[in-house]
C-alpha atoms as a PDB file:
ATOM      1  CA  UNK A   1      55.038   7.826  -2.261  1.00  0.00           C
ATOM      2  CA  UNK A   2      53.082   5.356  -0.173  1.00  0.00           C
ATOM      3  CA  UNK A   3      53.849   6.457   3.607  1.00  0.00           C
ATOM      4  CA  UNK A   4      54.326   3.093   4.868  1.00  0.00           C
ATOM      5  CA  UNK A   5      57.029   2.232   2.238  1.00  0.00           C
ATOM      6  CA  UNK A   6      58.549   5.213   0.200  1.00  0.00           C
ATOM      7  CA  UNK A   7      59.723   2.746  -2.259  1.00  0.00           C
ATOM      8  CA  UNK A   8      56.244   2.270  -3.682  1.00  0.00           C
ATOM      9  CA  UNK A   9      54.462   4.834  -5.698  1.00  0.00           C
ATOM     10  CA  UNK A  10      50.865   5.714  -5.001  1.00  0.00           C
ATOM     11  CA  UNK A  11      50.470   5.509  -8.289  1.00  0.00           C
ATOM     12  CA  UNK A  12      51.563   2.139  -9.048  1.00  0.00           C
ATOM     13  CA  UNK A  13      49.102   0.901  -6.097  1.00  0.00           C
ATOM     14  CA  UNK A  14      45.962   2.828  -7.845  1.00  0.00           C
ATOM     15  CA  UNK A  15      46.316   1.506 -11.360  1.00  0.00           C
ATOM     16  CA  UNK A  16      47.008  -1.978  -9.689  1.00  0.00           C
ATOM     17  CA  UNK A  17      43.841  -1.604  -7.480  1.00  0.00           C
ATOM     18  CA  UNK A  18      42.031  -0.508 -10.668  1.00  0.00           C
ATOM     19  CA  UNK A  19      43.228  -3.571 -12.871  1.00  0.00           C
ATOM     20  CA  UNK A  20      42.601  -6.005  -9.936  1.00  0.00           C
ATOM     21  CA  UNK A  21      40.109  -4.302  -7.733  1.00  0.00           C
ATOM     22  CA  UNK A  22      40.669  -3.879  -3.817  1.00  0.00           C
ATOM     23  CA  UNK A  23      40.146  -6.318  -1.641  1.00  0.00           C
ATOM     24  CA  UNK A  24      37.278  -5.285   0.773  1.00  0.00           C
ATOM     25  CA  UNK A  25      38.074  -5.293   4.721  1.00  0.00           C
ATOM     26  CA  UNK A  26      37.325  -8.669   6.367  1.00  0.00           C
ATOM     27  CA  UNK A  27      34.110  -7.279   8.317  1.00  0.00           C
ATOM     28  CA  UNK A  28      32.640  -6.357   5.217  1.00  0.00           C
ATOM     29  CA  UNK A  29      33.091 -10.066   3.802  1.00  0.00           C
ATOM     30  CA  UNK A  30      31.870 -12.156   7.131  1.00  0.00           C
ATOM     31  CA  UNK A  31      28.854  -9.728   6.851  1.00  0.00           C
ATOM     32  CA  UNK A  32      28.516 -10.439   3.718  1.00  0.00           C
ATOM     33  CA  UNK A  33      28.653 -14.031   4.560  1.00  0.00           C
ATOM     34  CA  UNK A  34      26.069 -13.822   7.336  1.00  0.00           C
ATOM     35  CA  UNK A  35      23.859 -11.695   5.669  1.00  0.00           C
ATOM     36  CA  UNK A  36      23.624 -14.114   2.120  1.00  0.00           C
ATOM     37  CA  UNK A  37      24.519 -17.529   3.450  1.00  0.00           C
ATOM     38  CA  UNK A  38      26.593 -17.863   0.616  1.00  0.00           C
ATOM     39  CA  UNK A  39      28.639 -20.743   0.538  1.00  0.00           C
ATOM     40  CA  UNK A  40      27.336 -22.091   3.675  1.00  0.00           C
ATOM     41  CA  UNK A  41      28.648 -25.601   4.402  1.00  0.00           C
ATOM     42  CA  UNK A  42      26.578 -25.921   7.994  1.00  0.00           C
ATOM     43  CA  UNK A  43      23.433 -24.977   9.654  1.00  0.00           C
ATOM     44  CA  UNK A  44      22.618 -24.037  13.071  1.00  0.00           C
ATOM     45  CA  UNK A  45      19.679 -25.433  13.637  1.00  0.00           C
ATOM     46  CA  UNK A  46      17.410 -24.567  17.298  1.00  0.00           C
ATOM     47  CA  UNK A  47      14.734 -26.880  18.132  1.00  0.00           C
ATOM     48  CA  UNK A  48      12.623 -27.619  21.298  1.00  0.00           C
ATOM     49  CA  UNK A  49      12.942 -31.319  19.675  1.00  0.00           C
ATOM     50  CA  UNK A  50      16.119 -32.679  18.206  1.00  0.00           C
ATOM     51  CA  UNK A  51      14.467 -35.814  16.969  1.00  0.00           C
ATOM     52  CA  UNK A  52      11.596 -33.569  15.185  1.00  0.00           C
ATOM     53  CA  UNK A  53      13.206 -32.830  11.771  1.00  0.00           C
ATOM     54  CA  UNK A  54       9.524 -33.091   9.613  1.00  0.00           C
ATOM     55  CA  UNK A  55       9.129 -29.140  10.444  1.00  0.00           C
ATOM     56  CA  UNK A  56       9.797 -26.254   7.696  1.00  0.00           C
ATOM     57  CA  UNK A  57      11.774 -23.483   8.640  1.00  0.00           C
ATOM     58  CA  UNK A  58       8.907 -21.398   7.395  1.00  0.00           C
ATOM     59  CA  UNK A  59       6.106 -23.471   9.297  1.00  0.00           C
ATOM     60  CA  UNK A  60       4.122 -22.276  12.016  1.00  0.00           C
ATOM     61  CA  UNK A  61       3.162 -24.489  14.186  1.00  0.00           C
ATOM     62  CA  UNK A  62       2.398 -28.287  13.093  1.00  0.00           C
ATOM     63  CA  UNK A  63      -0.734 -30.276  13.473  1.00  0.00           C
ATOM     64  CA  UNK A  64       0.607 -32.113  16.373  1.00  0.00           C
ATOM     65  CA  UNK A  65       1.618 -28.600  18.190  1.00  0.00           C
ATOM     66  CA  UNK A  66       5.323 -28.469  17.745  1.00  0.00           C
ATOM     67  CA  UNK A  67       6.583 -25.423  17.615  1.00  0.00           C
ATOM     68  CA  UNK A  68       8.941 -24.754  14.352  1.00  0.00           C
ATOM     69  CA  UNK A  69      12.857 -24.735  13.881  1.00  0.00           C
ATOM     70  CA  UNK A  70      14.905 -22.125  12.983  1.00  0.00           C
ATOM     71  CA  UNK A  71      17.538 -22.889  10.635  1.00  0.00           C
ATOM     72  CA  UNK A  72      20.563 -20.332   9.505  1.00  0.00           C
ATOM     73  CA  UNK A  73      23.171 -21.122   7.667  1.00  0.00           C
ATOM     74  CA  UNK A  74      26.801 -20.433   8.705  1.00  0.00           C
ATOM     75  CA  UNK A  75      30.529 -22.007   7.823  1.00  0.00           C
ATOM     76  CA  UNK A  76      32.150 -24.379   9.474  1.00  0.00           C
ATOM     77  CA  UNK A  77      35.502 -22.622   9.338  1.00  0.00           C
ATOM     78  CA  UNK A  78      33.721 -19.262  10.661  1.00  0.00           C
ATOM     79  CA  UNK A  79      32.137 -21.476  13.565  1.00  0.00           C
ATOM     80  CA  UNK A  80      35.568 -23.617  14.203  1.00  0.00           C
ATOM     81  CA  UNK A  81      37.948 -20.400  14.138  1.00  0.00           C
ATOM     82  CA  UNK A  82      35.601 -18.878  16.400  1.00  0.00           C
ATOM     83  CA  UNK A  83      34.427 -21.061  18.764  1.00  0.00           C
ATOM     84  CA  UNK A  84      36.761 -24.093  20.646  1.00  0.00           C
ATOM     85  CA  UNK A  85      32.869 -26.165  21.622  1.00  0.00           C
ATOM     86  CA  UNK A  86      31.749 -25.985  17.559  1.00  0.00           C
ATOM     87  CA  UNK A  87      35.102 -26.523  16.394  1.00  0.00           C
ATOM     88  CA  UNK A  88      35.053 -29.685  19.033  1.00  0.00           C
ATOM     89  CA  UNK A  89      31.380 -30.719  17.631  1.00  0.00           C
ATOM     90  CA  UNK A  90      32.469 -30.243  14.482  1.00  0.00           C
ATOM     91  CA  UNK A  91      35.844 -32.646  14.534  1.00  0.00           C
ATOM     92  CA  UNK A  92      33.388 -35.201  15.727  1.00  0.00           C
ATOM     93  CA  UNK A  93      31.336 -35.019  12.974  1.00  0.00           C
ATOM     94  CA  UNK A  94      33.974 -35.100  10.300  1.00  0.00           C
ATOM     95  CA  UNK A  95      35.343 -38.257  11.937  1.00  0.00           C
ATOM     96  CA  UNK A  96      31.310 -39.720  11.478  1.00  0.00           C
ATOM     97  CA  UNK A  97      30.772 -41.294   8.101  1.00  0.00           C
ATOM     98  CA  UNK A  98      27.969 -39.203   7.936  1.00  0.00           C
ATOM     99  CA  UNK A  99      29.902 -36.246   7.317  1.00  0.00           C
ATOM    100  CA  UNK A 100      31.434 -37.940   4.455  1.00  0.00           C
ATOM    101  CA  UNK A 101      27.762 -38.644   2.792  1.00  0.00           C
ATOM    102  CA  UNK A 102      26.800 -35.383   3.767  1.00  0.00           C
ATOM    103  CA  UNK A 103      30.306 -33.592   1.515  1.00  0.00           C
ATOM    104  CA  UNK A 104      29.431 -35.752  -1.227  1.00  0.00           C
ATOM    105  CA  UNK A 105      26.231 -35.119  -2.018  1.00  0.00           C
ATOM    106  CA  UNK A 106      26.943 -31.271  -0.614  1.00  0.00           C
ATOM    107  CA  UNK A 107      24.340 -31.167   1.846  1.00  0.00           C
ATOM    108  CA  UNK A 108      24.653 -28.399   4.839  1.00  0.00           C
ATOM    109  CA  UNK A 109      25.891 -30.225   8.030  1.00  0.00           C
ATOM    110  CA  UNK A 110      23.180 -29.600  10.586  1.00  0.00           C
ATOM    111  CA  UNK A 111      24.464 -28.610  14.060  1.00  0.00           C
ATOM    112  CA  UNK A 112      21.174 -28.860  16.098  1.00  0.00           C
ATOM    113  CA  UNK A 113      21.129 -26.758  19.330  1.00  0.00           C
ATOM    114  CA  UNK A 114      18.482 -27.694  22.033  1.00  0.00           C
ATOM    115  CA  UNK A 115      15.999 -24.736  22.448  1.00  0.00           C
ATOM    116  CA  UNK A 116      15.906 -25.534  26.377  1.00  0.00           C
ATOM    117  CA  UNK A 117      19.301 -24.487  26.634  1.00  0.00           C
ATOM    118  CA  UNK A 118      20.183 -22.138  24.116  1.00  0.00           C
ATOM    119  CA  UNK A 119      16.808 -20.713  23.286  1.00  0.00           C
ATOM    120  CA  UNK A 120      15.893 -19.623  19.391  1.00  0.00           C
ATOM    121  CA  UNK A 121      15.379 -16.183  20.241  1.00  0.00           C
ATOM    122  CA  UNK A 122      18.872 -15.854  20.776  1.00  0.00           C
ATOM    123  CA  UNK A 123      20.115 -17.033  17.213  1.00  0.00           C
ATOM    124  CA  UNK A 124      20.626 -13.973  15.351  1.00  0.00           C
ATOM    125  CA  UNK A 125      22.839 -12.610  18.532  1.00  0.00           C
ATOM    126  CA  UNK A 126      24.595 -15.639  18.496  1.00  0.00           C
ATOM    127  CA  UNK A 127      25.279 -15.754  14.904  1.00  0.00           C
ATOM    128  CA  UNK A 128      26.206 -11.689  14.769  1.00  0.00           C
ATOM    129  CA  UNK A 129      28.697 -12.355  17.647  1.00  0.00           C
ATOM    130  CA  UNK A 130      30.533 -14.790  16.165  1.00  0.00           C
ATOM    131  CA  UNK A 131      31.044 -13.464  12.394  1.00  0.00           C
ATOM    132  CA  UNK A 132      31.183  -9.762  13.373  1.00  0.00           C
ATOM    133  CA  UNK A 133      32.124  -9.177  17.324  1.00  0.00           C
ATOM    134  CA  UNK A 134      29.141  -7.447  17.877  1.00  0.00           C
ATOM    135  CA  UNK A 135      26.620  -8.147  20.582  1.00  0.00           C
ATOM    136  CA  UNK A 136      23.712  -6.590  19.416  1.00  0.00           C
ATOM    137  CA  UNK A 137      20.537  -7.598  21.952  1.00  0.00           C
ATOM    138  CA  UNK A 138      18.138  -5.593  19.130  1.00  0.00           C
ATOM    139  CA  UNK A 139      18.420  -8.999  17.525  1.00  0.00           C
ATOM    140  CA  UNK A 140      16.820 -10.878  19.965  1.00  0.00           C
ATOM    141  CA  UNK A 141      13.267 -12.097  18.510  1.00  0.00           C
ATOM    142  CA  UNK A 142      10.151 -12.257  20.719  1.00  0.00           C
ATOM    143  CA  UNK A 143       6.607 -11.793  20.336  1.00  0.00           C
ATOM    144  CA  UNK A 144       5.257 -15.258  17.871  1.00  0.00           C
ATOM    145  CA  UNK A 145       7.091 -18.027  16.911  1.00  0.00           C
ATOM    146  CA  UNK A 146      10.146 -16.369  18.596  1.00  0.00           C
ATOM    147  CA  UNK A 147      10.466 -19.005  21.272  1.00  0.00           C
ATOM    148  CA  UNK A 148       9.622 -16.880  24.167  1.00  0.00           C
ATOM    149  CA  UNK A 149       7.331 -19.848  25.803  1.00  0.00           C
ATOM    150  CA  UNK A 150      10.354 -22.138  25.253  1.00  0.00           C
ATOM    151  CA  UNK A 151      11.315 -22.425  29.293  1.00  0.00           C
ATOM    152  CA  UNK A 152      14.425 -21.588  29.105  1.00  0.00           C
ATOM    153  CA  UNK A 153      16.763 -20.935  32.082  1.00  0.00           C
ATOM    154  CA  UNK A 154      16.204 -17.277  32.014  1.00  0.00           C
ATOM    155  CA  UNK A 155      12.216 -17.323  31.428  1.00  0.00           C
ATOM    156  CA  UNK A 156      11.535 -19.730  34.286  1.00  0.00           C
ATOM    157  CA  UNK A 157      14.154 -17.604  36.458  1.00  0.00           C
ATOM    158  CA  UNK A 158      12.510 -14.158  35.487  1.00  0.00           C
ATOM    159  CA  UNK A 159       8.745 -15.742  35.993  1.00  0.00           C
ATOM    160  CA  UNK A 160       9.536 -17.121  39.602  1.00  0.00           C
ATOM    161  CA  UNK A 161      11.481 -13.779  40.873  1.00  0.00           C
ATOM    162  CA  UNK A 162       9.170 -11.473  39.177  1.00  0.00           C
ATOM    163  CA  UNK A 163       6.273 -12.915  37.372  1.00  0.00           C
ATOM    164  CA  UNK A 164       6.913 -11.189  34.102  1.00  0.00           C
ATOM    165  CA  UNK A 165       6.848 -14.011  31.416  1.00  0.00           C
ATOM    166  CA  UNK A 166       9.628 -11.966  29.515  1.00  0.00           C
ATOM    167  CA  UNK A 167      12.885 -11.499  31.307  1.00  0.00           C
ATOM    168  CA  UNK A 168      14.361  -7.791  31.381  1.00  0.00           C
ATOM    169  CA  UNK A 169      17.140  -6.959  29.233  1.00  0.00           C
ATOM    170  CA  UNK A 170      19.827  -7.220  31.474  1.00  0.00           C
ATOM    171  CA  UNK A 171      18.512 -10.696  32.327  1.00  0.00           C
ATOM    172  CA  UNK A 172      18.883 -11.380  28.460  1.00  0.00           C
ATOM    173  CA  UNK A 173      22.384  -9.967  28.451  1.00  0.00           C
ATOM    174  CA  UNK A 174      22.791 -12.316  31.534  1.00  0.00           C
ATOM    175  CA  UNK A 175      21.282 -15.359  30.080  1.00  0.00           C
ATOM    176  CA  UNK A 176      23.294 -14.546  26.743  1.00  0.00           C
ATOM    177  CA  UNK A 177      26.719 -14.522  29.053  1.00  0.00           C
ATOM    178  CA  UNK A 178      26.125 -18.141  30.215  1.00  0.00           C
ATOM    179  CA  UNK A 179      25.608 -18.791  26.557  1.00  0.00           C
ATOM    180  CA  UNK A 180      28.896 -17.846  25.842  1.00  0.00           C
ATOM    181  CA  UNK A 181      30.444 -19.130  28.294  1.00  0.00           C
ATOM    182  CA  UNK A 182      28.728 -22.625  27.187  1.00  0.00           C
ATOM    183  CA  UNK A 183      29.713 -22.431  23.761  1.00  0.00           C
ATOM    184  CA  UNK A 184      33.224 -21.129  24.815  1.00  0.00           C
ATOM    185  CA  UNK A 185      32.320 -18.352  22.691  1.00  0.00           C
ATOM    186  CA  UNK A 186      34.847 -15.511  24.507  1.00  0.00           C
ATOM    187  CA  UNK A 187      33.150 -12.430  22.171  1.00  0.00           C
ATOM    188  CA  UNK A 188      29.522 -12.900  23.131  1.00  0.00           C
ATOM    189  CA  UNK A 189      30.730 -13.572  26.947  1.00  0.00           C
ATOM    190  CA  UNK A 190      32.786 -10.345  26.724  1.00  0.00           C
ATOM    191  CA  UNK A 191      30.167  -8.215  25.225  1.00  0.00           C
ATOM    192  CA  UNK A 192      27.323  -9.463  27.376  1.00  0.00           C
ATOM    193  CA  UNK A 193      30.322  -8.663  30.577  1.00  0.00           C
ATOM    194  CA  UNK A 194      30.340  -5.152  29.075  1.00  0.00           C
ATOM    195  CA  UNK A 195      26.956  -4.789  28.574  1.00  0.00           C
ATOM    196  CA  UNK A 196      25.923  -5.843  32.107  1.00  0.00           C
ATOM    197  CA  UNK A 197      28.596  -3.744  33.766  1.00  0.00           C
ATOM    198  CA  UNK A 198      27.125  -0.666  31.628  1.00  0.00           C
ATOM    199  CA  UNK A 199      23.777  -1.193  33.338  1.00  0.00           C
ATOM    200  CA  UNK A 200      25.060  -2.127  36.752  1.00  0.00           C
ATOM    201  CA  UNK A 201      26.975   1.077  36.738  1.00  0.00           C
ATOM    202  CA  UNK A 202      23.492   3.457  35.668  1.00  0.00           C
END
């Protein structure tokens, strides 16, 4: 008997799970999301320069000294359901008649993020926060190509105070909270809350 219901057999639940399969827990599937791309109906897309669309994801640097994009795809449902400022950016896009060419000839919607404000480094936190709840500052890149010369709020802050180039990590966490808070993204806010506290408290 199944202990939630003793009207249903065990049984009866196994051989149905073995003719139909189990569905998998919903973490599984958003990871499985994130990690493949599959599906993806959106990109976020950082950039120093919104207007500069010529550069590769996998380009270096350009001729003319840009520094590259990162692009990662996501779902617009995943980003909406999560996150009142994408779902906002989002509604305004559907109402464009560019996001009726862009359905039709099934071409990722490209939500560009300005690097000066929400810096690349921070993408693969971002993008972990919102499909799994999990603030995870191992993700953050740095060393080449990761952005780190960018000028962001957090690099000028940490260079004036302290003259490091490369802000500490609870200056990341920090810079990561008014992220969240920015994108009215309540789990990356939370996390980075928790993660400050934490250290505050050592």
């Amino acid at each position: 008997m199944c202990p939630h219901d003793p009207n249903i057999e065990i049984t009866v639940l196994r051989q149905l799970g073995d003719d139909f399969g189990s569905p998998n827990p919903l973490d599984h599937d958003l990871r499985y999301l994130l990690e493949t791309g599959d599906y993806a109906d959106a990109a976020l897309v950082f950039t120093a320069d919104g207007n500069n669309d010529n550069l590769r994801q996998d380009s270096g640097t350009s001729e003319y000294g840009f520094r590259p994009k990162i692009e990662l795809p996501c779902h617009k449902a995943i980003l909406s359901a999560r996150s009142p400022f994408f779902r906002n950016l989002i509604a305004r896009r559907t109402r464009n008649i560019d996001e009726y060419v862009e359905r039709s000839l099934h071409v990722p919607t490209r939500i560009v993020l300005d690097e000066s404000v929400i810096p690349k480094r921070y993408a693969r936190v971002l993008l972990q926060a919102i499909y799994l709840d999990v603030v995870d500052l191992t993700l953050i890149l740095r060393g080449v190509g990761s952005g780190t010369s960018a000028g962001s709020l957090g690099e000028v802050h940490a260079l004036t105070n302290t003259g490091r180039v490369r802000p500490t990590t609870l200056e990341e966490a920090m810079e990561l909270y008014q992220i969240g808070r920015f994108l009215e993204l309540d789990i990356l806010a939370q996390g980075c809350e928790d993660l400050i506290l934490e250290w505050l408290s050592l």
